[in-house]
Protein backbone atom coordinates (compact mmCIF):
# COMPACT_ATOMS: atom_id res chain seq x y z
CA UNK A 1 4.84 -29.10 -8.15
CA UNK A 2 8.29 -27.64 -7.34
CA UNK A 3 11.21 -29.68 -5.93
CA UNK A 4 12.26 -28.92 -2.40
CA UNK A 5 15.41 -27.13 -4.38
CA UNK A 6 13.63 -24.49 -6.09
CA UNK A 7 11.06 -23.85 -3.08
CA UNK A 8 13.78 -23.19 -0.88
CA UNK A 9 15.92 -20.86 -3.59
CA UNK A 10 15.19 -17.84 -2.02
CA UNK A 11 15.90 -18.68 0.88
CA UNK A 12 19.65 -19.60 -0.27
CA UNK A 13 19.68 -16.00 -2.24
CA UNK A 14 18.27 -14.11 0.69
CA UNK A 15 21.17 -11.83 1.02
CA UNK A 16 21.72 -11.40 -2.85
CA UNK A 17 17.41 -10.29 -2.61
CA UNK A 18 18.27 -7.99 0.24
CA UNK A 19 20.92 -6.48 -1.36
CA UNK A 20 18.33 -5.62 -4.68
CA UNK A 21 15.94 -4.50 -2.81
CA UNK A 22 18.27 -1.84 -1.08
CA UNK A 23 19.37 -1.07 -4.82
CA UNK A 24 15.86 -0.67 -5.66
CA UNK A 25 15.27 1.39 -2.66
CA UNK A 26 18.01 4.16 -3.41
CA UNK A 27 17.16 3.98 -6.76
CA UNK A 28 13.83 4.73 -6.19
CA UNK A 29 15.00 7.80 -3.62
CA UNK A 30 17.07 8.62 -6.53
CA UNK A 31 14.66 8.85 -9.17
CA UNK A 32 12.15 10.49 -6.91
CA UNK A 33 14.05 13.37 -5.90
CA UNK A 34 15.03 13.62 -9.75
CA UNK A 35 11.59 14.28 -10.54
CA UNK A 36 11.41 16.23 -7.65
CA UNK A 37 13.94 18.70 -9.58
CA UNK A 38 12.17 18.50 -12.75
CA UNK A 39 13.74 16.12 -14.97
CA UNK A 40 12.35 13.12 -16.80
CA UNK A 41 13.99 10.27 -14.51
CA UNK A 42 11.71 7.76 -15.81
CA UNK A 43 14.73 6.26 -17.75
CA UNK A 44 16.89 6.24 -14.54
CA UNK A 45 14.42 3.47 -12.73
CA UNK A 46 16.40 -0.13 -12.74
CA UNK A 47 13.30 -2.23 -12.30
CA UNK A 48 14.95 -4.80 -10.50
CA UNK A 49 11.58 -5.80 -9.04
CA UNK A 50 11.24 -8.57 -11.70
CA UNK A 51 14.99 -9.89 -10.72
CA UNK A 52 13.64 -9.78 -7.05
CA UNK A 53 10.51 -11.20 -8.04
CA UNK A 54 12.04 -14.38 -9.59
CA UNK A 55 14.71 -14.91 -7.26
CA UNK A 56 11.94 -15.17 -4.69
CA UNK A 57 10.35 -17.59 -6.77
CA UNK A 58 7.35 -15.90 -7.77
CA UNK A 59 7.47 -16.47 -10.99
CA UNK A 60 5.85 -13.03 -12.48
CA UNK A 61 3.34 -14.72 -14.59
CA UNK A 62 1.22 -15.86 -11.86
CA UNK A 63 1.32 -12.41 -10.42
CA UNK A 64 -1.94 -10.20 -10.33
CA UNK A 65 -1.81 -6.67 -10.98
CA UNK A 66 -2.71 -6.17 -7.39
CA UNK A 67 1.11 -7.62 -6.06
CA UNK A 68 2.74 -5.22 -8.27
CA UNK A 69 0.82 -2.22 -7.36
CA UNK A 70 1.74 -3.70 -3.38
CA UNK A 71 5.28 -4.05 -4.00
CA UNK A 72 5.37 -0.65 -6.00
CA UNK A 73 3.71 1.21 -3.04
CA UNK A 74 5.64 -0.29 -0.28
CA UNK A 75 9.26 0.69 -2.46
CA UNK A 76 7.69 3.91 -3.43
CA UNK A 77 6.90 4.98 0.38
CA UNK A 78 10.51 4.91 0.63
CA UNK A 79 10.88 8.18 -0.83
CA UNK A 80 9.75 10.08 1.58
CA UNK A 81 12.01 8.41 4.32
CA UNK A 82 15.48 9.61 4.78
CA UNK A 83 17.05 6.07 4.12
CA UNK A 84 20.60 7.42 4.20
CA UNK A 85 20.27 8.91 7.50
CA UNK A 86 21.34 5.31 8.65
CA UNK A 87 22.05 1.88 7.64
CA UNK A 88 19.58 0.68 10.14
CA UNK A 89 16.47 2.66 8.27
CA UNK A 90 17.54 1.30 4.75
CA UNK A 91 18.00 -2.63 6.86
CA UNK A 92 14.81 -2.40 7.97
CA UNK A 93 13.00 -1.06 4.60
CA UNK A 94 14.32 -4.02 2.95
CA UNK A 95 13.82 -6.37 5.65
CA UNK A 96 9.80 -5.25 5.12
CA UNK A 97 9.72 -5.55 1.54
CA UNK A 98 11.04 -8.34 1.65
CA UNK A 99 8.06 -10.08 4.44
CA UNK A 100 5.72 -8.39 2.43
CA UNK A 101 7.36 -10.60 -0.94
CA UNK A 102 7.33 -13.44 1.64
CA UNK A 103 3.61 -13.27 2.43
CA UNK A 104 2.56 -13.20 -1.12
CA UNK A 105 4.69 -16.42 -1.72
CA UNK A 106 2.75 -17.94 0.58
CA UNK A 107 -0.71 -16.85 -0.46
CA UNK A 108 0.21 -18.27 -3.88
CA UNK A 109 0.24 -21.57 -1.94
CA UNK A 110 4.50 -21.39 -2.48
CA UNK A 111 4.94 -22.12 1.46
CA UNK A 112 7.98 -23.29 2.83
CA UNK A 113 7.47 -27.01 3.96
């Protein structure tokens, strides 16, 4: 069982998991309209999912393939928002993404107590 420390770990980082989510937001917009152009920007993508992942504590091991294929779809649907219309839109991306990361803590029994 984890100590109360690491259980609560992303709760300390919260800002710092914002933040990469954001990153992976834009860089997801990026990458899009890339291929949107034509190019091969499959070597542009950061894949700071796995960062976000384990700063969340969800340690990517225990993940099924159906998480990643949730958290790919709900950063993905991104791209077709205009995120830098406003800071607001791009807040409130990353706030979901980041209940949606939440949720699946807790379904791996990884509640907060």
């Amino acid at each position: 069982m984890k100590t109360p420390k690491n259980n609560f770990t992303f709760l300390l980082n919260k800002k710092l998991i914002l933040n990469l989510i954001k990153d992976d937001l834009k860089n997801t917009k990026l990458v899009s309209g890339l291929t949107e152009l034509g190019l091969d920007s499959g070597k542009y993508y950061l894949n700071l999912g796995e960062t976000i992942v384990s700063l969340m504590g969800l340690d990517d091991k225990q993940l099924d393939e159906k998480l990643w294929e949730s958290y790919s779809d709900c950063i993905s649907r991104v791209a077709d928002a205009d995120i830098f219309d406003s800071p607001e839109k791009l807040d409130f991306f990353a706030q979901a993404v980041y209940l949606h990361l939440l949720k699946a803590r807790v379904e791996l029994g990884r509640e907060v107590v």
